[in-house]
C-alpha atoms as a PDB file:
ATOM      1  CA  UNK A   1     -20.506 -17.604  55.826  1.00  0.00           C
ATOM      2  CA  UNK A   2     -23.820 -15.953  55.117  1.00  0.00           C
ATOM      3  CA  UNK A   3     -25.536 -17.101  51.953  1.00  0.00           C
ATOM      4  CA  UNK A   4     -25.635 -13.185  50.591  1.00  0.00           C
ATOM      5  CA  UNK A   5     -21.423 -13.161  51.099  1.00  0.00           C
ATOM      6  CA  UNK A   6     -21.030 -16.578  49.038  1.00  0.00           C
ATOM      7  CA  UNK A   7     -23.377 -14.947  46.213  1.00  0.00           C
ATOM      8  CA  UNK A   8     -21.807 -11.597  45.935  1.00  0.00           C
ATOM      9  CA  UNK A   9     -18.259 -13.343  46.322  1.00  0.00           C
ATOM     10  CA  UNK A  10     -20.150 -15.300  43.530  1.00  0.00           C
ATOM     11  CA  UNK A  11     -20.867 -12.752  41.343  1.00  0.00           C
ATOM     12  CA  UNK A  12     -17.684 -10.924  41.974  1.00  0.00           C
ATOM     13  CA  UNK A  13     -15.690 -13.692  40.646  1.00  0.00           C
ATOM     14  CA  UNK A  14     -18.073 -14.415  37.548  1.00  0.00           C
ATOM     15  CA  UNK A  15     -17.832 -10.719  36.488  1.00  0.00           C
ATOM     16  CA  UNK A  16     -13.952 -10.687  36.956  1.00  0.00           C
ATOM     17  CA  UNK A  17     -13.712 -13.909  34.424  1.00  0.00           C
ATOM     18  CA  UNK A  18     -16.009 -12.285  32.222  1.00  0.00           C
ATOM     19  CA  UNK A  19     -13.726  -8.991  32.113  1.00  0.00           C
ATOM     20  CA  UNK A  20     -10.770 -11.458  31.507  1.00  0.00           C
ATOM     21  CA  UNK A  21     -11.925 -12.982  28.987  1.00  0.00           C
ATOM     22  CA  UNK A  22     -13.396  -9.741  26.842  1.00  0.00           C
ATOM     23  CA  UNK A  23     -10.025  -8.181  27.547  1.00  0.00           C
ATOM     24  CA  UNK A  24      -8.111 -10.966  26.027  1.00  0.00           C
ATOM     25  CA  UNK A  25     -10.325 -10.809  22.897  1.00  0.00           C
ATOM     26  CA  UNK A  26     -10.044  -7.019  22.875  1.00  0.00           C
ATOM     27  CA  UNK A  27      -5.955  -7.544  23.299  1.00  0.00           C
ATOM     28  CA  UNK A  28      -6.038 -10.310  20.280  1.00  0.00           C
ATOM     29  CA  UNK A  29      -8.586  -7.870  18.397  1.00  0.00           C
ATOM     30  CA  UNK A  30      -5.778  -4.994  18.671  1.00  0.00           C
ATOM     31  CA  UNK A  31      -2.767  -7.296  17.781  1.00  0.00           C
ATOM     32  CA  UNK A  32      -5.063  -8.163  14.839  1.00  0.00           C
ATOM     33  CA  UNK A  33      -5.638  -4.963  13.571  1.00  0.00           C
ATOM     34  CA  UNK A  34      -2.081  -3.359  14.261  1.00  0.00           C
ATOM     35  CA  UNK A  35      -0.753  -5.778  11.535  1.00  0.00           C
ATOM     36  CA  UNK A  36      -3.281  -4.790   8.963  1.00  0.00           C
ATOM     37  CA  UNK A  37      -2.290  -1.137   9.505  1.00  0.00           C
ATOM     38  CA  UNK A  38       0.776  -2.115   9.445  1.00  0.00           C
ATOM     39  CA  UNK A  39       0.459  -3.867   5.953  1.00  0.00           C
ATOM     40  CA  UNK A  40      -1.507  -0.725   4.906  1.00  0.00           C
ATOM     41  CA  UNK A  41       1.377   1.862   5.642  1.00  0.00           C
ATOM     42  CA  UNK A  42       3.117  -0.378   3.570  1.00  0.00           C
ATOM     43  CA  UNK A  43       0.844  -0.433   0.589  1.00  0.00           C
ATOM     44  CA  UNK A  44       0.422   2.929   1.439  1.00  0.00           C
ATOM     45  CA  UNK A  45       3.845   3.685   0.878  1.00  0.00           C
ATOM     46  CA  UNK A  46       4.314   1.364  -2.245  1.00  0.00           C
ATOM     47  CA  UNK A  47       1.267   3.563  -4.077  1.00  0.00           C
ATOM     48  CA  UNK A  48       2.861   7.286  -2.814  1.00  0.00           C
ATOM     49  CA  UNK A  49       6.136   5.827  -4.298  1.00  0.00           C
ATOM     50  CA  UNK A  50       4.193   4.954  -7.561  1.00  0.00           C
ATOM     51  CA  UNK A  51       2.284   8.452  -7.922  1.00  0.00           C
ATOM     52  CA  UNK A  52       6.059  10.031  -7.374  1.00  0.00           C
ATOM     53  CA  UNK A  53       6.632   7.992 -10.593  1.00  0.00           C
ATOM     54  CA  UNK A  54       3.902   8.787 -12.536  1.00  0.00           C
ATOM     55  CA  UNK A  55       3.976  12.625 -11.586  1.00  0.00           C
ATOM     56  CA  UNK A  56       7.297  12.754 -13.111  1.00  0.00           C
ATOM     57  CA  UNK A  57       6.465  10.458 -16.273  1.00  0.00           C
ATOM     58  CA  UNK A  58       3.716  12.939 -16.698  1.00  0.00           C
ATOM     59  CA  UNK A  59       5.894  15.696 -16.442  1.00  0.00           C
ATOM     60  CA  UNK A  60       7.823  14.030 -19.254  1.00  0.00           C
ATOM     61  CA  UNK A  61       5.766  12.965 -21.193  1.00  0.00           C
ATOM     62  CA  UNK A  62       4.282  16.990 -21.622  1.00  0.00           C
ATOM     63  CA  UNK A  63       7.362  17.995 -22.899  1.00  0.00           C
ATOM     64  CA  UNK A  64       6.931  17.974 -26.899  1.00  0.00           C
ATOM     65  CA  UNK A  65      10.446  17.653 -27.585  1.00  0.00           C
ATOM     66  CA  UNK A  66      10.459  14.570 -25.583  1.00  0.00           C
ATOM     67  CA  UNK A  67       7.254  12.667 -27.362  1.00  0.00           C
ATOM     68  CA  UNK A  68       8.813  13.683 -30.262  1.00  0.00           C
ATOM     69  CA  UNK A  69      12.186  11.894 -28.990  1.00  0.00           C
ATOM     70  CA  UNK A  70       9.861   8.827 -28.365  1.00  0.00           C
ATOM     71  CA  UNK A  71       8.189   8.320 -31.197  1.00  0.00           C
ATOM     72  CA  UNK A  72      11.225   8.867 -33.177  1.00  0.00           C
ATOM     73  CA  UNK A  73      12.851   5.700 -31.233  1.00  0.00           C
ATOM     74  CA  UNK A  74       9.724   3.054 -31.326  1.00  0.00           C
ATOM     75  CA  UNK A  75       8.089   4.156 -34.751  1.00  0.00           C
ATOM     76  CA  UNK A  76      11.139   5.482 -36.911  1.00  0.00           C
ATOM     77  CA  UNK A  77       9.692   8.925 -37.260  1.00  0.00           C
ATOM     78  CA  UNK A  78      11.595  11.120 -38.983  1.00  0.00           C
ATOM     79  CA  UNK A  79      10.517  14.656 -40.260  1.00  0.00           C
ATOM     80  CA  UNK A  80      10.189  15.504 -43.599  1.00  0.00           C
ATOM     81  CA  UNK A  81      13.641  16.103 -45.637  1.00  0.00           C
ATOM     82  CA  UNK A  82      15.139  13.606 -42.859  1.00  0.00           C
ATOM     83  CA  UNK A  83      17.317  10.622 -44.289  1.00  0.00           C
ATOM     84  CA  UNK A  84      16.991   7.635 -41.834  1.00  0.00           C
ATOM     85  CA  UNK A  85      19.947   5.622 -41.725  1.00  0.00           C
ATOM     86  CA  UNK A  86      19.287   2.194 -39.985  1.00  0.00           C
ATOM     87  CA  UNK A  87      22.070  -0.240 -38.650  1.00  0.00           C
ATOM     88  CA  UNK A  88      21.698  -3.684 -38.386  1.00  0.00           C
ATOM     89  CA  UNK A  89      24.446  -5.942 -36.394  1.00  0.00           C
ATOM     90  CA  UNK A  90      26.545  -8.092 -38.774  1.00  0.00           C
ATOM     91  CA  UNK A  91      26.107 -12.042 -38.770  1.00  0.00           C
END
């Protein structure tokens, strides 16, 4: 064999490794990043779920017949002319 044939059969094979080896980083590189968007469709998920929730609470919470209800039950608001009767369990 002619010394030109060994070098380009050379170079040939050195190139071909080379391609190997960036496509097996490029393959671990996508496995890598298909489980972070994986965890992010998750979170992603978790906080639309969330925003459902506060949406509504908002919507609640606008209603002034329901703040009203609220603050009746933690501070024992009444309204003025109200008797408050309070039950305690017995011993």
């Amino acid at each position: 064999m002619s010394t030109r044939r060994i070098f380009t059969i050379g170079l040939v094979s050195l190139i071909s490794i080379l391609l190997c080896v960036e496509l097996i980083t490029l393959f671990k590189d996508m496995h890598s990043l298909r489980g972070e968007y994986n965890a992010m469709q998750e979170k992603l998920q978790q906080v639309q779920k969330e925003n459902e929730s506060l949406i509504q609470d908002k919507a609640y919470y606008q209603d002034p017949e329901n703040m009203e209800k609220i603050l009746r039950e933690k501070f024992n608001y009444k309204k003025p002319g109200e008797k408050m009767i309070i039950i305690t369990p017995q011993p």
